[in-house]
PDB file of N, CA and C in Angstrom:
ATOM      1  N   UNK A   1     -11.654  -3.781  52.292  1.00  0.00           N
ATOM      2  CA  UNK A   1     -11.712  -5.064  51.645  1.00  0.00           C
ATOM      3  C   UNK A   1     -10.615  -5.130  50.581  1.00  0.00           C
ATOM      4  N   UNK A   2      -9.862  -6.346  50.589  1.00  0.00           N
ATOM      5  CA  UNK A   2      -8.034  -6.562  50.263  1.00  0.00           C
ATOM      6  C   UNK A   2      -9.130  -7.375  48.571  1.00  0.00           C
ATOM      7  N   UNK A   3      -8.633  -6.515  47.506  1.00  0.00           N
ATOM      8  CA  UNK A   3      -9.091  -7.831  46.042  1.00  0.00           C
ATOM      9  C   UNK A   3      -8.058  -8.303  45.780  1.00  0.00           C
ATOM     10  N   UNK A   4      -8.601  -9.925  45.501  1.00  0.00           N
ATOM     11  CA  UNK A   4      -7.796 -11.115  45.306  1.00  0.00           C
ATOM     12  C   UNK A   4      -7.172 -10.990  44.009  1.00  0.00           C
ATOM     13  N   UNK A   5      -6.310 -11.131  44.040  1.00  0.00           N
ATOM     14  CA  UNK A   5      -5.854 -11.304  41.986  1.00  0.00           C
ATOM     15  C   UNK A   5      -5.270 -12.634  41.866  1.00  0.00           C
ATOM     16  N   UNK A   6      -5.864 -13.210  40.827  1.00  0.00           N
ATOM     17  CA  UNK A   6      -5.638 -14.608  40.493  1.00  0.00           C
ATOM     18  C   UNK A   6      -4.918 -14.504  39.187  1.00  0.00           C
ATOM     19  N   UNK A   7      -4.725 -15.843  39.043  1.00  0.00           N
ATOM     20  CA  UNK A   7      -3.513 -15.917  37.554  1.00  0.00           C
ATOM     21  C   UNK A   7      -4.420 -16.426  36.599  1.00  0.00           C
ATOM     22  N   UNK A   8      -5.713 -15.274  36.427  1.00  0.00           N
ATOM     23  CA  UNK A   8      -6.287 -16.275  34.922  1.00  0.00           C
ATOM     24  C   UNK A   8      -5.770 -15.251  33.556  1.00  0.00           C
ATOM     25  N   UNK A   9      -5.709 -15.543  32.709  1.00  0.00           N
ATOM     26  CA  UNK A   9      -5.396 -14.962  31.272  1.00  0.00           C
ATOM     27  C   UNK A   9      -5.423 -13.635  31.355  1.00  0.00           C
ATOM     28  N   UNK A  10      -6.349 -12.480  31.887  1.00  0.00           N
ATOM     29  CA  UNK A  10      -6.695 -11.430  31.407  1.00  0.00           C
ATOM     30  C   UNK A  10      -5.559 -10.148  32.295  1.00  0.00           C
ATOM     31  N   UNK A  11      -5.320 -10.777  33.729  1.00  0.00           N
ATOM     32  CA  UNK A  11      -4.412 -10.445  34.678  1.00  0.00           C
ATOM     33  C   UNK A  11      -2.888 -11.096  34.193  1.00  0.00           C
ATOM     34  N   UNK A  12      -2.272 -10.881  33.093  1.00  0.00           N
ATOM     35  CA  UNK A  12      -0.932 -10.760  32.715  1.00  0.00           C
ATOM     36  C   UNK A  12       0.031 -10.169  32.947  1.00  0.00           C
ATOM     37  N   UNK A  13       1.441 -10.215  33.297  1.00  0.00           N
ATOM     38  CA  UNK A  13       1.980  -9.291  33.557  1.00  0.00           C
ATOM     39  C   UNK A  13       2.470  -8.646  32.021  1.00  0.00           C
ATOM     40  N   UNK A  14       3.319  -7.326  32.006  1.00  0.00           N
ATOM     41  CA  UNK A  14       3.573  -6.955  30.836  1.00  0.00           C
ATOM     42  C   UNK A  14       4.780  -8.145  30.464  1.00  0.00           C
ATOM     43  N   UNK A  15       5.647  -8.226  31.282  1.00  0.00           N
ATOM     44  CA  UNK A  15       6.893  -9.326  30.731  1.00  0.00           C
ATOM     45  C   UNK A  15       6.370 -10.758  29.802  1.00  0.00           C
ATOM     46  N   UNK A  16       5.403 -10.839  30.291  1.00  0.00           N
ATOM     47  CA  UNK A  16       4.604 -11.921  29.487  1.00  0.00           C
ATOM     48  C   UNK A  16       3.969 -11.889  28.554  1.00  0.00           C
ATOM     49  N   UNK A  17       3.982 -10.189  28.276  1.00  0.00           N
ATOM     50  CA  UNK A  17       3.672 -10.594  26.712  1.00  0.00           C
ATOM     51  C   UNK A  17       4.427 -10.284  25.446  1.00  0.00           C
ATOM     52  N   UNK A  18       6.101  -9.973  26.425  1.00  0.00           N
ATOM     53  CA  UNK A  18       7.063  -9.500  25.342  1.00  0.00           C
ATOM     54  C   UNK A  18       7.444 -10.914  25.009  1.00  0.00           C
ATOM     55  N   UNK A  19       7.305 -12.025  26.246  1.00  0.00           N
ATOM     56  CA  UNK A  19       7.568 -13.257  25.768  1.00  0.00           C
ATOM     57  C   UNK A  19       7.049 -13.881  24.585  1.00  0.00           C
ATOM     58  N   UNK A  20       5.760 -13.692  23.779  1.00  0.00           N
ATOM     59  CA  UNK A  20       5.163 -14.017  23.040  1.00  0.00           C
ATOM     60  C   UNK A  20       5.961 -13.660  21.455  1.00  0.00           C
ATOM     61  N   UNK A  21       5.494 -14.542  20.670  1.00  0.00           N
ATOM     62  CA  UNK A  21       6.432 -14.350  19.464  1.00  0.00           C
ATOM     63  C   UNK A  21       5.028 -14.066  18.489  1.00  0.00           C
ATOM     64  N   UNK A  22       5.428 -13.029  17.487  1.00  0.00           N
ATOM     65  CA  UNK A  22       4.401 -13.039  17.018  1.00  0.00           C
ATOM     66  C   UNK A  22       4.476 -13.830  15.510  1.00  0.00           C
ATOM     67  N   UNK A  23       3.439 -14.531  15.420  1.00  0.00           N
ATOM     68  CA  UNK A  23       3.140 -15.652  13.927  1.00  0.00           C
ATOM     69  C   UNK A  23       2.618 -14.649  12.952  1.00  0.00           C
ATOM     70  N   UNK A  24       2.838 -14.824  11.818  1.00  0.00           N
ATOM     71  CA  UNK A  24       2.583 -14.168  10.699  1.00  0.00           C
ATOM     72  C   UNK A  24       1.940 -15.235  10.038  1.00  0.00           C
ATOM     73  N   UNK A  25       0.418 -15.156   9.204  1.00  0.00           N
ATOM     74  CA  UNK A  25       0.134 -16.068   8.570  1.00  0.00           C
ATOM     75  C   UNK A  25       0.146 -16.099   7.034  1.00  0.00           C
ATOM     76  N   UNK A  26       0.986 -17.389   6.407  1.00  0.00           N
ATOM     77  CA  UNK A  26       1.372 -17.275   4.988  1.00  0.00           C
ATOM     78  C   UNK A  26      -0.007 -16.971   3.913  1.00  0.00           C
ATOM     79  N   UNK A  27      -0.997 -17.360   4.240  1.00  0.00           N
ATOM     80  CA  UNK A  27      -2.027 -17.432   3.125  1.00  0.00           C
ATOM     81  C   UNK A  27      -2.826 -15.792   3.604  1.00  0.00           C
ATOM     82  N   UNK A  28      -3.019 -14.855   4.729  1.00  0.00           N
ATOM     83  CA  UNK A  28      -2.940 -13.821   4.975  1.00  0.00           C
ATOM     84  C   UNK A  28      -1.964 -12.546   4.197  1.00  0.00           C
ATOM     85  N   UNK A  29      -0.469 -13.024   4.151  1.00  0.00           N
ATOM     86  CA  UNK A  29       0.271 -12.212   3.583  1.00  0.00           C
ATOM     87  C   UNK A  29      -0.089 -12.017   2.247  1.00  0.00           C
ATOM     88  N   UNK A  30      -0.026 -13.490   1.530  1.00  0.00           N
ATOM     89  CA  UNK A  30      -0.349 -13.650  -0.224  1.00  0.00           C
ATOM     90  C   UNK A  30      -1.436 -12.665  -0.334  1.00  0.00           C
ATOM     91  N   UNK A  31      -2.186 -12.568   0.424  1.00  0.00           N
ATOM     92  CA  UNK A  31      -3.640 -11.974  -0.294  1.00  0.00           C
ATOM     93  C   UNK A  31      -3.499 -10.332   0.306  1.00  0.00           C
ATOM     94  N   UNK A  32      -2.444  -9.865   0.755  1.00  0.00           N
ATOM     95  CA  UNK A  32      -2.307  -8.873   1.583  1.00  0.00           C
ATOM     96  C   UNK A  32      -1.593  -8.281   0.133  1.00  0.00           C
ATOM     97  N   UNK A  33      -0.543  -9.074  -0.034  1.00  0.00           N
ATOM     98  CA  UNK A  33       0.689  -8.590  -1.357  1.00  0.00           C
ATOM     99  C   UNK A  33      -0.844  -8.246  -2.303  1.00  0.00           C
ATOM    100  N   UNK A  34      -1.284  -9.087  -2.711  1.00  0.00           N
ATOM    101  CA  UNK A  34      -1.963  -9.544  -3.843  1.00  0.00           C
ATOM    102  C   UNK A  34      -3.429  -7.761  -3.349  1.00  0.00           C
ATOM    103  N   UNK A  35      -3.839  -7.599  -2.498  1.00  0.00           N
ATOM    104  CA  UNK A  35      -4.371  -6.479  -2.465  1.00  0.00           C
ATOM    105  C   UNK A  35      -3.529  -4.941  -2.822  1.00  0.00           C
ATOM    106  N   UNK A  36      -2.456  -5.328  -2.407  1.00  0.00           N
ATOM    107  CA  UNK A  36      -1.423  -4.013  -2.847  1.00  0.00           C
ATOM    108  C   UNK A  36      -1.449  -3.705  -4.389  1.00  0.00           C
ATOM    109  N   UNK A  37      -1.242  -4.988  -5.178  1.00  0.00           N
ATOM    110  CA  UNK A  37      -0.651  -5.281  -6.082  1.00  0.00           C
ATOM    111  C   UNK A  37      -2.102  -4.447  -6.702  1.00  0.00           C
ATOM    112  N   UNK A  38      -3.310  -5.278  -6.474  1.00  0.00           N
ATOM    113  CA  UNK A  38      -4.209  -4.519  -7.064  1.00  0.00           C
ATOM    114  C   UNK A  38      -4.462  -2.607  -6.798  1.00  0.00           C
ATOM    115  N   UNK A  39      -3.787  -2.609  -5.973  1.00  0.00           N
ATOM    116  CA  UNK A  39      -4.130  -1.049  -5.439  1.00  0.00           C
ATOM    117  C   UNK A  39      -3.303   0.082  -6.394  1.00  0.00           C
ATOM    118  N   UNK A  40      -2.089  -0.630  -6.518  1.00  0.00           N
ATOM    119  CA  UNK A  40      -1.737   0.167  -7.591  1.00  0.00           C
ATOM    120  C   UNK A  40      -1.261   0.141  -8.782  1.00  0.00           C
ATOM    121  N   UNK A  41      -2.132  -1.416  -9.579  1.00  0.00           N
ATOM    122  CA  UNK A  41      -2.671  -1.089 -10.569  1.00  0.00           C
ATOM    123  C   UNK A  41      -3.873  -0.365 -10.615  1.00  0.00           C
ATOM    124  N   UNK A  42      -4.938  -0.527  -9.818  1.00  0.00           N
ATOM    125  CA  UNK A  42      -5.802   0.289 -10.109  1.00  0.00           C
ATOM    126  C   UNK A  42      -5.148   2.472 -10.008  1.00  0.00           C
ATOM    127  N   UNK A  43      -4.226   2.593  -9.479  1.00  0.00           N
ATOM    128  CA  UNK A  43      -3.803   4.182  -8.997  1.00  0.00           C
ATOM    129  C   UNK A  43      -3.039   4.695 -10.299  1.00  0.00           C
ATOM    130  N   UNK A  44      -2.270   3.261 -10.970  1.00  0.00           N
ATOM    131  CA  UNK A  44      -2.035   3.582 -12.279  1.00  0.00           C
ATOM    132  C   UNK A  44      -2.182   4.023 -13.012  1.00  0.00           C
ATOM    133  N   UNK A  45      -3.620   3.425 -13.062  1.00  0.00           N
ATOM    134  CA  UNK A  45      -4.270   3.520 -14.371  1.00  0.00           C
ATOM    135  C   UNK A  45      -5.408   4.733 -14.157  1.00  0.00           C
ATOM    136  N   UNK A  46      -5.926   4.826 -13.245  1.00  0.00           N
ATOM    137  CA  UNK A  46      -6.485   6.446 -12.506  1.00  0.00           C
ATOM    138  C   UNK A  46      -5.242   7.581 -12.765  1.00  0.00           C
ATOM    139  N   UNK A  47      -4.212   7.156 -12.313  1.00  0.00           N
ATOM    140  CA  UNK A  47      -2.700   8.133 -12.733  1.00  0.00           C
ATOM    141  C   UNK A  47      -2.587   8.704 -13.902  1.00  0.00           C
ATOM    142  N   UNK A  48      -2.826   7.763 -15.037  1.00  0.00           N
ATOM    143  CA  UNK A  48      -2.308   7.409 -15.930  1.00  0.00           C
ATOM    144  C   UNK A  48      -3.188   8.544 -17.139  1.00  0.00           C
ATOM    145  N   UNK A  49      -4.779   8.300 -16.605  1.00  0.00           N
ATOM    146  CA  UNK A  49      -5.847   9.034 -16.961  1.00  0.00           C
ATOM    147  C   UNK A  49      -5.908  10.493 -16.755  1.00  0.00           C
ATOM    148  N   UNK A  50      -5.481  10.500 -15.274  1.00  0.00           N
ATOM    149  CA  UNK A  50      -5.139  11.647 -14.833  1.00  0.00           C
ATOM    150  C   UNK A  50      -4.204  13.057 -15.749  1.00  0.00           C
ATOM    151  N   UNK A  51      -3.262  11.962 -15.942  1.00  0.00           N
ATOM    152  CA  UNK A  51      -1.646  12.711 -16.732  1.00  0.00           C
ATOM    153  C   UNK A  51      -2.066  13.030 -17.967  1.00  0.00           C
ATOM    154  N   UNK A  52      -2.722  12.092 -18.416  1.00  0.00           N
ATOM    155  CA  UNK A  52      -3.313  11.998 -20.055  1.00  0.00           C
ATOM    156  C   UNK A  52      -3.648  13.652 -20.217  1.00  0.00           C
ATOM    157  N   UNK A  53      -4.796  13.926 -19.011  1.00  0.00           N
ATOM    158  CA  UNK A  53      -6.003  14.890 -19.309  1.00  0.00           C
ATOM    159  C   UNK A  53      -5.446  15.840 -18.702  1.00  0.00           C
ATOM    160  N   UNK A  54      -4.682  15.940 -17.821  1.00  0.00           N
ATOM    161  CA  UNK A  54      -3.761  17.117 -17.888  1.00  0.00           C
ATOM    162  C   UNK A  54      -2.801  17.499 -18.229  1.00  0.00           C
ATOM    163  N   UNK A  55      -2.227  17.146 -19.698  1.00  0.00           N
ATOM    164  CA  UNK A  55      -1.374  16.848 -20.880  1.00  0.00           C
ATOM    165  C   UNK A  55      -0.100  16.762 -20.279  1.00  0.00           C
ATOM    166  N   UNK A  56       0.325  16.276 -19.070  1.00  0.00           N
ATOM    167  CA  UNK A  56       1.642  16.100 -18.735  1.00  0.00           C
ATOM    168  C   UNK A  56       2.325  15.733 -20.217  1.00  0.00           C
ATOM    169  N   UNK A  57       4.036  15.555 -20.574  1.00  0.00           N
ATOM    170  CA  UNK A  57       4.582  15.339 -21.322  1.00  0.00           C
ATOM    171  C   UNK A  57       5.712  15.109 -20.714  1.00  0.00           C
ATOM    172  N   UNK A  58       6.877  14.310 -21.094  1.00  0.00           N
ATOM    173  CA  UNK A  58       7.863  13.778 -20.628  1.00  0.00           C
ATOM    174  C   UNK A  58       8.306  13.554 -19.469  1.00  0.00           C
ATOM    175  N   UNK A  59       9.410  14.315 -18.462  1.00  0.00           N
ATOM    176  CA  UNK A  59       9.454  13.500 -17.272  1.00  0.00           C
ATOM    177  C   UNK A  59       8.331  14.187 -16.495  1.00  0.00           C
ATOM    178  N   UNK A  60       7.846  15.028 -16.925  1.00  0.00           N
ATOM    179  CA  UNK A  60       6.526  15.901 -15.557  1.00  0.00           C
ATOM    180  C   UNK A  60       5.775  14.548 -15.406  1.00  0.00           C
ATOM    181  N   UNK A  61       5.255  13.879 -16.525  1.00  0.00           N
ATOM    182  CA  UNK A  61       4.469  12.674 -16.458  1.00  0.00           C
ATOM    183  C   UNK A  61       5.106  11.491 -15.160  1.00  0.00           C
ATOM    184  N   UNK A  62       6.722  11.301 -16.076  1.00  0.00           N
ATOM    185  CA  UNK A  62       6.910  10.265 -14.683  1.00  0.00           C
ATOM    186  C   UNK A  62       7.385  10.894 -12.887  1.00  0.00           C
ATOM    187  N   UNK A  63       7.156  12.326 -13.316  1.00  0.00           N
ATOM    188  CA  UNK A  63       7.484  12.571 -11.675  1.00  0.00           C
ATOM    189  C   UNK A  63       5.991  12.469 -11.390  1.00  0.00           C
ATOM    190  N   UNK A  64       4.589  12.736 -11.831  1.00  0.00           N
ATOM    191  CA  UNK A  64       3.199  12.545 -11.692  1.00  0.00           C
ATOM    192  C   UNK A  64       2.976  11.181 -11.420  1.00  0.00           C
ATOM    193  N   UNK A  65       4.002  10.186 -12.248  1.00  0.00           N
ATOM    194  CA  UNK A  65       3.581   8.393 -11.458  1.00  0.00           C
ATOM    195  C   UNK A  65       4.279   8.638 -10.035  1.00  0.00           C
ATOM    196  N   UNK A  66       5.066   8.743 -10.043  1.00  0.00           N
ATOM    197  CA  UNK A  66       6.108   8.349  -8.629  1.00  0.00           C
ATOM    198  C   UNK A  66       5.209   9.181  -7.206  1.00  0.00           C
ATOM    199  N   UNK A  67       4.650  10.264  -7.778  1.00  0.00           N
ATOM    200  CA  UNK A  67       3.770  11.190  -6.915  1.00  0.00           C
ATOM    201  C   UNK A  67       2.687  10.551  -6.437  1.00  0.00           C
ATOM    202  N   UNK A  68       1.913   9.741  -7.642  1.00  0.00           N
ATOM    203  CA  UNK A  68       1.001   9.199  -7.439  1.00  0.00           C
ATOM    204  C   UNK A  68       1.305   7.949  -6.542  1.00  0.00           C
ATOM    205  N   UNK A  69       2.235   6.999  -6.714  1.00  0.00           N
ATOM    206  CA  UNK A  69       2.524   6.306  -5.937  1.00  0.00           C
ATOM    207  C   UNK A  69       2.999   6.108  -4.651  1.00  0.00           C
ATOM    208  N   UNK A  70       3.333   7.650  -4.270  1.00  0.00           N
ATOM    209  CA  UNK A  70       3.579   8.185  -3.124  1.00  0.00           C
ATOM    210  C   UNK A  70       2.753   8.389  -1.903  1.00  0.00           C
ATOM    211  N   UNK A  71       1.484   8.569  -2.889  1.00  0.00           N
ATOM    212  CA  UNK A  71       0.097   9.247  -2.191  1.00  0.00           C
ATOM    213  C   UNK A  71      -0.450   7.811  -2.097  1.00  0.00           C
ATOM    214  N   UNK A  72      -0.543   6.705  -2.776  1.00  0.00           N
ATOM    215  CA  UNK A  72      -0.672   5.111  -2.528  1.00  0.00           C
ATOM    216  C   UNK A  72      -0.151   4.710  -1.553  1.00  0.00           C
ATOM    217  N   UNK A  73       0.828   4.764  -1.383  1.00  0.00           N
ATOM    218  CA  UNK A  73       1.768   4.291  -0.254  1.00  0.00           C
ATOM    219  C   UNK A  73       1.104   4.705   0.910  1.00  0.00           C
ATOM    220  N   UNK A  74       0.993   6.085   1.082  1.00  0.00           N
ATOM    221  CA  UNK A  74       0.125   6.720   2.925  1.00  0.00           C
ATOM    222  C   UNK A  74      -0.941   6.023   2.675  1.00  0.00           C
ATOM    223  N   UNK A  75      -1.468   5.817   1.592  1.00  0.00           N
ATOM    224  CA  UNK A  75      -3.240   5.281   1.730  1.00  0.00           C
ATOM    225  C   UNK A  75      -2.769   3.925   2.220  1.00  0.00           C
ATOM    226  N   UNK A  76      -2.294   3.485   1.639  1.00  0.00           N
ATOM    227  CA  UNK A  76      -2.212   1.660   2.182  1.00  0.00           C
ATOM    228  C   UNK A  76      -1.845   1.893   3.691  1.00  0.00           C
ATOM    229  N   UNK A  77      -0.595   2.590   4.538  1.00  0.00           N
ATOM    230  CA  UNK A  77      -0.284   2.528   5.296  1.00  0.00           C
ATOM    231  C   UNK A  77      -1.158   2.945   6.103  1.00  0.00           C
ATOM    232  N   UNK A  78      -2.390   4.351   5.952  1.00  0.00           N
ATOM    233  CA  UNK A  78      -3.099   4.557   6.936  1.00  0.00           C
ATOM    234  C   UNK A  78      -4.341   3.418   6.809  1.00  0.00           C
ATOM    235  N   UNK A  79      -4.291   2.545   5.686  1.00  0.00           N
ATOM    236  CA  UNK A  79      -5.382   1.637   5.695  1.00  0.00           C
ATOM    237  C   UNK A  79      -5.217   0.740   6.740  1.00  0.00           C
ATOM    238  N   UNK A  80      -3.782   0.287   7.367  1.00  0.00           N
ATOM    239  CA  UNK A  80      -3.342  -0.352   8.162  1.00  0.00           C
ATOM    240  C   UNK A  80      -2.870   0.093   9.718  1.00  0.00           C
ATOM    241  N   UNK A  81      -3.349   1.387   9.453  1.00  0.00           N
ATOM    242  CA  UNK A  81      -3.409   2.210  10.929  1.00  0.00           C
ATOM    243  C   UNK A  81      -2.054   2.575  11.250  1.00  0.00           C
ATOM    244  N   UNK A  82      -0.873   2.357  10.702  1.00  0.00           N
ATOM    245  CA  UNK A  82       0.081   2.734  10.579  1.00  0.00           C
ATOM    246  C   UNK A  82       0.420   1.584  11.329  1.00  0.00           C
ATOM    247  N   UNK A  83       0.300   0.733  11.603  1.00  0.00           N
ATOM    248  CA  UNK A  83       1.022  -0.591  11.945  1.00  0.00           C
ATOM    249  C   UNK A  83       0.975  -1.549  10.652  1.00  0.00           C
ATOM    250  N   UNK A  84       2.366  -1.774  10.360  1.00  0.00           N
ATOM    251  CA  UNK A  84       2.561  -1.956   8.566  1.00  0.00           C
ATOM    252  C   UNK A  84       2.795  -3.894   9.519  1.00  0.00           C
ATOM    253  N   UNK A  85       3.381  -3.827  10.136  1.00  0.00           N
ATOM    254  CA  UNK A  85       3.939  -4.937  10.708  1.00  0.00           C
ATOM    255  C   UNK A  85       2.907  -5.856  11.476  1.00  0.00           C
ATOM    256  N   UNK A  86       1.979  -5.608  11.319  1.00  0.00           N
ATOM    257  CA  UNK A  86       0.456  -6.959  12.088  1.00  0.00           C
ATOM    258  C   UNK A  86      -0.066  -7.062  10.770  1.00  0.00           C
ATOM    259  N   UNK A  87       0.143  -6.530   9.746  1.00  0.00           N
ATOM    260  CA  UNK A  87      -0.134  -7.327   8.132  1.00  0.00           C
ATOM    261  C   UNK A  87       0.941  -7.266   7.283  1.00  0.00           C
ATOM    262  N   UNK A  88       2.231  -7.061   7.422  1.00  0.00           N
ATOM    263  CA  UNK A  88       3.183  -7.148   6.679  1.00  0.00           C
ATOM    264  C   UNK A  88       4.349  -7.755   7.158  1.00  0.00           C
ATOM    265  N   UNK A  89       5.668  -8.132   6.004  1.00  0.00           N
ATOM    266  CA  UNK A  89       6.520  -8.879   6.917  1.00  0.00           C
ATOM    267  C   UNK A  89       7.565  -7.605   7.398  1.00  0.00           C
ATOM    268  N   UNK A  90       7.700  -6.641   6.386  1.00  0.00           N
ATOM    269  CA  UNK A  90       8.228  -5.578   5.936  1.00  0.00           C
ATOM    270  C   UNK A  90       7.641  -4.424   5.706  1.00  0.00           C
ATOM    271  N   UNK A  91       8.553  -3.164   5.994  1.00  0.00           N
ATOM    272  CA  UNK A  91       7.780  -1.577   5.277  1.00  0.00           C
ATOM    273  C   UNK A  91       8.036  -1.814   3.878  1.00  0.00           C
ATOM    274  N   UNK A  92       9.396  -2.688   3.439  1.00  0.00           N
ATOM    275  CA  UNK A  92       9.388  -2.356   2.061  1.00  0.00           C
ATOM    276  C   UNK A  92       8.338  -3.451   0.991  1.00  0.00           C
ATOM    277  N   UNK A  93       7.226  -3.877   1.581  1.00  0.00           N
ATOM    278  CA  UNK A  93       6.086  -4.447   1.063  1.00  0.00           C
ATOM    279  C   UNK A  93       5.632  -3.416   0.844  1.00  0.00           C
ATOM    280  N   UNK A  94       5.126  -2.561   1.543  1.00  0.00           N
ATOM    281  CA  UNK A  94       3.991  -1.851   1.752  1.00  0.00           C
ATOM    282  C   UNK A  94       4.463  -0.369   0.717  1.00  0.00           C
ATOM    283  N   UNK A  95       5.779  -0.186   0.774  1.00  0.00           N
ATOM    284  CA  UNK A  95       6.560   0.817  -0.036  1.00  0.00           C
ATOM    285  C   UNK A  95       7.211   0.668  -1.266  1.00  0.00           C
ATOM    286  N   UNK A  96       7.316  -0.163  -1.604  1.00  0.00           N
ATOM    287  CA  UNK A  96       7.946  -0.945  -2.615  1.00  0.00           C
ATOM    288  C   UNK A  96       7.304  -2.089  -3.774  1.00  0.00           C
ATOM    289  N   UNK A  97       6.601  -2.500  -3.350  1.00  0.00           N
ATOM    290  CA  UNK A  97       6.173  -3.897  -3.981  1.00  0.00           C
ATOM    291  C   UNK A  97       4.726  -3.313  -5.010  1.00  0.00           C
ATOM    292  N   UNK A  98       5.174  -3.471  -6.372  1.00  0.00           N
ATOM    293  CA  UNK A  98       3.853  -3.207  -7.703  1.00  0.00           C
ATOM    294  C   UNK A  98       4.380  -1.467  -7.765  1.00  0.00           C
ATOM    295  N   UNK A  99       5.326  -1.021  -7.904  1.00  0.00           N
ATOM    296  CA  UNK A  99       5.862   0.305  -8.056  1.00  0.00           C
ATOM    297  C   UNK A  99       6.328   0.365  -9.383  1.00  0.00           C
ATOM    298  N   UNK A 100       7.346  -0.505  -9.784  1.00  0.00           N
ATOM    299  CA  UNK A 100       7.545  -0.384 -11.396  1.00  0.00           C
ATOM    300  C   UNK A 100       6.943  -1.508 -12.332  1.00  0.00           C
ATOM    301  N   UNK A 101       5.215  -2.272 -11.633  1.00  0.00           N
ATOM    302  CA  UNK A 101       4.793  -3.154 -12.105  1.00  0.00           C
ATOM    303  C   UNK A 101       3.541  -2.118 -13.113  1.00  0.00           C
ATOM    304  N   UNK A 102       3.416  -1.194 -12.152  1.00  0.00           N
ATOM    305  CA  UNK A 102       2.339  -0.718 -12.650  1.00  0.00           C
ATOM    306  C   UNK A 102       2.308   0.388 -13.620  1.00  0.00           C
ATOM    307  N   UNK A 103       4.448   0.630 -14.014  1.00  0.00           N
ATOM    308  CA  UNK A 103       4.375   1.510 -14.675  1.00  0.00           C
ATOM    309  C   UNK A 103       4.156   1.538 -15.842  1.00  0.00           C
ATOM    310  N   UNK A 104       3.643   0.196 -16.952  1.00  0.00           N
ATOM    311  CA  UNK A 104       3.650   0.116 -18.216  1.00  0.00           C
ATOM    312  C   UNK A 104       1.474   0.514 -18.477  1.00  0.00           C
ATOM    313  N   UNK A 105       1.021  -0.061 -17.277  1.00  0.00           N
ATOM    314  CA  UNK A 105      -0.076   0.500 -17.172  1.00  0.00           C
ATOM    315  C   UNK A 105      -0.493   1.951 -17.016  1.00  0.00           C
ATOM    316  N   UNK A 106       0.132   2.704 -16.610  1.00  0.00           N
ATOM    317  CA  UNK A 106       0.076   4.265 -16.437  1.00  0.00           C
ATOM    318  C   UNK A 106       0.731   4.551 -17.537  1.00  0.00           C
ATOM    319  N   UNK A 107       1.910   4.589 -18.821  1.00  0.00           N
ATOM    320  CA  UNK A 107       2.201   4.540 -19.534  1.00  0.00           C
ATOM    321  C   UNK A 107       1.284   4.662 -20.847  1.00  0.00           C
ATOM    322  N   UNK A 108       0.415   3.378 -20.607  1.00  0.00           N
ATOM    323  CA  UNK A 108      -0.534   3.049 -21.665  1.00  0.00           C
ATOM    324  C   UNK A 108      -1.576   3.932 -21.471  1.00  0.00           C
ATOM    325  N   UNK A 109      -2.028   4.243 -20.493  1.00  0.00           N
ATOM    326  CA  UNK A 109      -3.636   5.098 -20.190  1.00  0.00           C
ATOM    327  C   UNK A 109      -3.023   6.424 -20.124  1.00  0.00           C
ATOM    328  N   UNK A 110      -1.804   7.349 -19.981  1.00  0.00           N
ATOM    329  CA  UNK A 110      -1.582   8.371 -20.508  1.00  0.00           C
ATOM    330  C   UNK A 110      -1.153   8.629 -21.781  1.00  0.00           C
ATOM    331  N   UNK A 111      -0.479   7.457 -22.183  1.00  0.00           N
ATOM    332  CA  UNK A 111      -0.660   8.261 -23.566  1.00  0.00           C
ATOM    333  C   UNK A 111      -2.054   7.954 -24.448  1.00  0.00           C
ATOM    334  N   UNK A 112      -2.806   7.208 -24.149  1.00  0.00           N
ATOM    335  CA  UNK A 112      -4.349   6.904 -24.555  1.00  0.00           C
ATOM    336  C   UNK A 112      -4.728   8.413 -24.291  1.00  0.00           C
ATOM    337  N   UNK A 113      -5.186   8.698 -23.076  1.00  0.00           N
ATOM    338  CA  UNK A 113      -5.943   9.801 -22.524  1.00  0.00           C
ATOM    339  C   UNK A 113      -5.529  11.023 -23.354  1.00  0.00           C
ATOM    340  N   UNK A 114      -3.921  11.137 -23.024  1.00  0.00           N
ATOM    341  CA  UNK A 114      -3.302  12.444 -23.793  1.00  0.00           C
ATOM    342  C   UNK A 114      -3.930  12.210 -25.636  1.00  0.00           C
ATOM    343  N   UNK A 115      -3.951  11.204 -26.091  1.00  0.00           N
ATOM    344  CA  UNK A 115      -4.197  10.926 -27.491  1.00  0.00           C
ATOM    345  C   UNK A 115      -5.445  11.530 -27.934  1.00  0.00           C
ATOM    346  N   UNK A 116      -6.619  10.836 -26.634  1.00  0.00           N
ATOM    347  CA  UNK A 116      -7.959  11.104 -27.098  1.00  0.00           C
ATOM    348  C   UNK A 116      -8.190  12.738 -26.638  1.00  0.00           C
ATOM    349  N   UNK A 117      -7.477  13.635 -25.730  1.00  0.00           N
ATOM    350  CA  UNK A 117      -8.050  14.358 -24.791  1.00  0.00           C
ATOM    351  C   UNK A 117      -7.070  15.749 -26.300  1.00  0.00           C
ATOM    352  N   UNK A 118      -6.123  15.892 -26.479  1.00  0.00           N
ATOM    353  CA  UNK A 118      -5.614  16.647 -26.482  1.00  0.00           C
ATOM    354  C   UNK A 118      -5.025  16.609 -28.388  1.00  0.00           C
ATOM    355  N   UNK A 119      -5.271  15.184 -29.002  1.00  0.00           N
ATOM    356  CA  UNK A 119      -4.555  15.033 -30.482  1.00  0.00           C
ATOM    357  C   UNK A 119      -6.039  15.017 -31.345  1.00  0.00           C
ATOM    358  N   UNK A 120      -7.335  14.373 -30.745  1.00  0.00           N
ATOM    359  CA  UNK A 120      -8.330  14.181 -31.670  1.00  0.00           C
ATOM    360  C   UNK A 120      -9.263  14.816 -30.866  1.00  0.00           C
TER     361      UNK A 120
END
C-alpha cells in the first residue's frame, strides 16, 4: 500500500522554510533589553557585595566586576538555549548591553560592604 502525501502545512519541503523571513517583535525585544538590563543590575550589586566581603581592593575589584559579568553573560545566553537570535537582534545585546551601566552600582555596594565588613 503506496501513502498519499498531500500539500497540507505540516508536509513542507525544507526549501520552504529557508524561504520564510523571520519577524522580530518590537515590544518583545524592549522587554527582553529591559530583562537584561535588570539582570545585571541585580549581578552588580550581588558583585559588588561579594567584592566588599572579600576585601578585594583596586583593580582585583574591577577584574571581579568584568568576571562577574562574564559569568552573566553564559547565564543569559544559556537562559536562551544558546539561540541569542529568536530573542535578540544581536550577540552584542546579550554581551554588551548594561555592562558599564551597572558599574557605578557595584562600585557603591563594594565599597559599602568593604566599609561595613572590614573598617567598622
Amino acid at each position: 500500500m503506496a501513502i498519499h502525501e498531500d500539500s497540507s502545512p505540516q508536509n513542507k519541503k525544507s526549501s520552504d522554510s529557508l524561504d520564510e523571513i523571520q519577524a522580530l517583535n518590537a515590544e518583545n525585544l524592549q522587554n527582553n533589553a529591559r530583562i537584561i538590563n535588570y539582570s545585571r543590575t541585580f549581578m552588580s550589586i550581588i558583585g559588588g557585595v561579594i567584592a566588599g566581603i572579600l576585601g578585594f581592593t583596586g583593580l582585583m575589584g574591577f577584574v571581579f566586576y568584568f568576571f562577574v559579568m562574564a559569568i552573566t553573560t553564559a547565564g543569559l545566553a544559556a537562559k536562551t538555549g544558546f539561540a541569542v537570535h529568536s530573542y535578540f537582534d544581536s550577540w552584542n545585546r546579550i554581551a554588551l548591553d548594561g555592562i558599564l551601566g551597572g558599574l557605578m552600582s557595584f562600585v557603591l555596594f563594594w565599597t559599602f560592604a568593604y566599609d561595613m565588613v572590614h573598617i567598622f
